[in-house]
N, C-alpha and C. Protein backbone atom coordinates (compact mmCIF):
# COMPACT_ATOMS: atom_id res chain seq x y z
N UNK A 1 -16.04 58.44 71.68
CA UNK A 1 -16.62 57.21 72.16
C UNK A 1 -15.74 56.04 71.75
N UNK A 2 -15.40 55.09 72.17
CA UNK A 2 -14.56 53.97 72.59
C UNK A 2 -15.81 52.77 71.77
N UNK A 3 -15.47 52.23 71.06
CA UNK A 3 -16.14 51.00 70.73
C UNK A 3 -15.22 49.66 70.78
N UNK A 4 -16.12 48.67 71.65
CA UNK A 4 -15.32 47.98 72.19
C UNK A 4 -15.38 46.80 70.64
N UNK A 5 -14.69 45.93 69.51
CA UNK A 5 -14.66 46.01 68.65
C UNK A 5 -14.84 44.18 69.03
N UNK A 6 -15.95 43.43 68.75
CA UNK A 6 -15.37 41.48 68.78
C UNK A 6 -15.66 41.36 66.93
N UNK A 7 -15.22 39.88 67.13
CA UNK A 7 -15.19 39.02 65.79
C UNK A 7 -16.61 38.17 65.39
N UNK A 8 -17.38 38.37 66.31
CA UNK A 8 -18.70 37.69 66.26
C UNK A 8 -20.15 39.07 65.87
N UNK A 9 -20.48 39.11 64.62
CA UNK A 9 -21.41 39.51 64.16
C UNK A 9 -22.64 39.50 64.94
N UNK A 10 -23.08 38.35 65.17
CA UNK A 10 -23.98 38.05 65.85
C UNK A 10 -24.82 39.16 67.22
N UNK A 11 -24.12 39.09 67.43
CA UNK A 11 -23.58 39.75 69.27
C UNK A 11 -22.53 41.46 69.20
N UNK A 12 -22.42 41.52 68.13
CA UNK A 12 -21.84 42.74 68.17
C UNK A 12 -22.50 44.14 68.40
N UNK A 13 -23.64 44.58 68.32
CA UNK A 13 -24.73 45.62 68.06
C UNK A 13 -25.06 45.11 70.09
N UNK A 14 -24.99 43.99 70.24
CA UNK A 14 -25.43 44.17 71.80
C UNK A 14 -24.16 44.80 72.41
N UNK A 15 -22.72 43.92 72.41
CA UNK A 15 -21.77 44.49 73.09
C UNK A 15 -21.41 45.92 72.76
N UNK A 16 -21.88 46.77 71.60
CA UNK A 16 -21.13 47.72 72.06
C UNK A 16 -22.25 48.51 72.78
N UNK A 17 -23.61 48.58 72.76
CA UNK A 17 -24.62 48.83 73.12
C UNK A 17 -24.08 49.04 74.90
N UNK A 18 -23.73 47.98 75.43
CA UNK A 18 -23.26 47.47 76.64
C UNK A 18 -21.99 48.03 76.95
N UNK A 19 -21.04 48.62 76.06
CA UNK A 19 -19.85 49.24 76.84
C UNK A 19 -19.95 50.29 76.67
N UNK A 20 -20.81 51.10 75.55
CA UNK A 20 -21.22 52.60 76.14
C UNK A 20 -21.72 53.19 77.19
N UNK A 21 -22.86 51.77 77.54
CA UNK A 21 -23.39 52.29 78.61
C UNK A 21 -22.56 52.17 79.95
N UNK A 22 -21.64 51.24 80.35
CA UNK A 22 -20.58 51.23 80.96
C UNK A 22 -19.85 52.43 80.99
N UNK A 23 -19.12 52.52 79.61
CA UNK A 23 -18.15 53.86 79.86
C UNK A 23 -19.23 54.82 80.29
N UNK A 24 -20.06 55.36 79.76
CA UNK A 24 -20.86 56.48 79.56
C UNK A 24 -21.21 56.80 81.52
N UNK A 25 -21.24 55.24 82.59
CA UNK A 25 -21.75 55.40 83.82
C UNK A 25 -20.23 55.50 84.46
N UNK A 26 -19.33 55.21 83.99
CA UNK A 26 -18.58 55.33 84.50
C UNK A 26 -17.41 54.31 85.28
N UNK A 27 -17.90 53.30 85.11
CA UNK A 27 -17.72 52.08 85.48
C UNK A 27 -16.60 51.23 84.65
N UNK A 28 -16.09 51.87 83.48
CA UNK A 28 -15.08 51.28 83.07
C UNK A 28 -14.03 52.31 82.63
N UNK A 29 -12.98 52.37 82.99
CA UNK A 29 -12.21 53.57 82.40
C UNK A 29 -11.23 52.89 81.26
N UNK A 30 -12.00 54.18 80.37
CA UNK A 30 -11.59 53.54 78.52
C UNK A 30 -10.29 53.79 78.57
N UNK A 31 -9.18 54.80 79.19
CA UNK A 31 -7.77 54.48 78.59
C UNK A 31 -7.41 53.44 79.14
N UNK A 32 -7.63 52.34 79.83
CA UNK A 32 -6.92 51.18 80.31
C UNK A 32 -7.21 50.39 78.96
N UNK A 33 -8.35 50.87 78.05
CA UNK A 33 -8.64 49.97 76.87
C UNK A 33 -7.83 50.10 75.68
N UNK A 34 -7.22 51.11 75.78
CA UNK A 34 -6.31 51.86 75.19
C UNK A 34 -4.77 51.29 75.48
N UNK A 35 -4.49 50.49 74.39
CA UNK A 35 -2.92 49.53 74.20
C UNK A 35 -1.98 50.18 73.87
N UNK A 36 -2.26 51.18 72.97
CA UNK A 36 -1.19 51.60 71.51
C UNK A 36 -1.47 52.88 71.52
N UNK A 37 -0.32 54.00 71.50
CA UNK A 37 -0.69 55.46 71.05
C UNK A 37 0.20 55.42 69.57
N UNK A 38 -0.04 56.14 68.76
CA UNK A 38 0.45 56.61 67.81
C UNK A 38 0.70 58.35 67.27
N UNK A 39 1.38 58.71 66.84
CA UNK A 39 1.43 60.24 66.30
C UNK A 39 0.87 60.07 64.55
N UNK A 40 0.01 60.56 64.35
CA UNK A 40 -0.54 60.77 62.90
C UNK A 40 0.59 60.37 61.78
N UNK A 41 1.57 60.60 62.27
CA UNK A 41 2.86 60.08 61.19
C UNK A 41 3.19 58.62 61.30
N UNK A 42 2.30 58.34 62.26
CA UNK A 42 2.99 56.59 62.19
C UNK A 42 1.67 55.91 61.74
N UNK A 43 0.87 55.90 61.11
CA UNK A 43 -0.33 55.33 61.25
C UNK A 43 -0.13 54.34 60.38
N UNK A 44 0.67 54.08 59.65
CA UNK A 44 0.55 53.30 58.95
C UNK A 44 1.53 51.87 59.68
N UNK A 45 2.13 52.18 60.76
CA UNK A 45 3.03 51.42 61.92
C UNK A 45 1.48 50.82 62.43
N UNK A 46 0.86 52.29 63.15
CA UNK A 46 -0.34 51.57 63.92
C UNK A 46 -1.34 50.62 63.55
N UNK A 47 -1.75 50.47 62.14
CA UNK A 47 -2.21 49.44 61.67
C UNK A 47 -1.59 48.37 61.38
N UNK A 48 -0.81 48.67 61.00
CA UNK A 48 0.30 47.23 61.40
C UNK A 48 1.03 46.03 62.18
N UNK A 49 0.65 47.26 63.34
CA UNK A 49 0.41 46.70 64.86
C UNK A 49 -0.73 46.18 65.31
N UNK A 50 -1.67 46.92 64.95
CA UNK A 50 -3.11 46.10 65.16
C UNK A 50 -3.30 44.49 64.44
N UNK A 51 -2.69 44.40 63.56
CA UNK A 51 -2.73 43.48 62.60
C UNK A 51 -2.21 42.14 63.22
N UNK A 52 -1.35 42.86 63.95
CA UNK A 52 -0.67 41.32 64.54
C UNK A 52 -0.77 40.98 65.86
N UNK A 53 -1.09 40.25 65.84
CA UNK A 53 -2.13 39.63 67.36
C UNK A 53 -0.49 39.21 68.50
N UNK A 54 0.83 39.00 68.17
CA UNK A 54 1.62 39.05 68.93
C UNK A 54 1.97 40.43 69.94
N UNK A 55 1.11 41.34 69.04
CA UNK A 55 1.67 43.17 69.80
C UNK A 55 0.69 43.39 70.86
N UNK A 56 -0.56 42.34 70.99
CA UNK A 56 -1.34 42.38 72.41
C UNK A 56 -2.28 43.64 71.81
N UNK A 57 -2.08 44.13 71.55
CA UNK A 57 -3.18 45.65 70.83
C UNK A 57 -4.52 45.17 71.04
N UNK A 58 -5.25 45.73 71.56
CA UNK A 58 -6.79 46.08 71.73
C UNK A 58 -7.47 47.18 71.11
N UNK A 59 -6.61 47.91 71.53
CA UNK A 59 -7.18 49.85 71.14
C UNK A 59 -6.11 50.25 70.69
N UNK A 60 -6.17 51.23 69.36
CA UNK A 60 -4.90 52.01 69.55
C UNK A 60 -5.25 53.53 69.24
N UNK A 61 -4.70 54.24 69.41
CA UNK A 61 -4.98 56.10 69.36
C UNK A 61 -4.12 56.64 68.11
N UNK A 62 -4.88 56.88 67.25
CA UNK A 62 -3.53 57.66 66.06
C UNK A 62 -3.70 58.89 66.28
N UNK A 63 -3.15 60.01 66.69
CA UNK A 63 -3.42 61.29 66.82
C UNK A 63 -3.41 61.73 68.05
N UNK A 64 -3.43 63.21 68.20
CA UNK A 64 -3.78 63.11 69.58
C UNK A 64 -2.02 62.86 71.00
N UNK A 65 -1.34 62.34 69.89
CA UNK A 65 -0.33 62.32 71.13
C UNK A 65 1.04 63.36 70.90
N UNK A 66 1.39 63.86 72.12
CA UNK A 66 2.10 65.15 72.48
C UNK A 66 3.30 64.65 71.96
C-alpha cells in the first residue's frame, strides 16, 4: 500500500484515507507516484535524496529493484 505522505497533521488521517481508496478503485496508478528506485544497498543514498527537496522525490522504492 502506497501512502500518500503531507506536512499537515491536521488533515493527514483524511488524505491517506482518500488515496487508498483511490488506488484501491483504481483510479490512480501508484507507480507514477513513485520518483526514486533504489537497490537495498543504496538506502542510505535514498534517504538522502528524499531529504532534499531539489531531487523532486515524492516516493521512493528501496528494494525490490532488478
Amino acid at each position: 500500500m502506497v501512502v500518500i505522505k503531507v506536512r499537515n497533521p491536521n488533515f493527514e488521517h483524511l488524505l491517506r484515507l482518500d488515496a487508498a481508496d483511490l488506488l484501491m478503485r483504481g483510479l490512480v496508478d501508484a507507480n507514477k507516484l513513485i520518483t526514486h528506485r533504489f537497490k537495498f544497498e543504496e538506502a542510505e543514498k535514498a534517504f538522502q535524496t528524499f531529504l532534499k527537496p531539489e531531487t523532486g522525490a515524492i516516493k521512493i522504492i528501496i528494494g525490490g529493484v532488478d
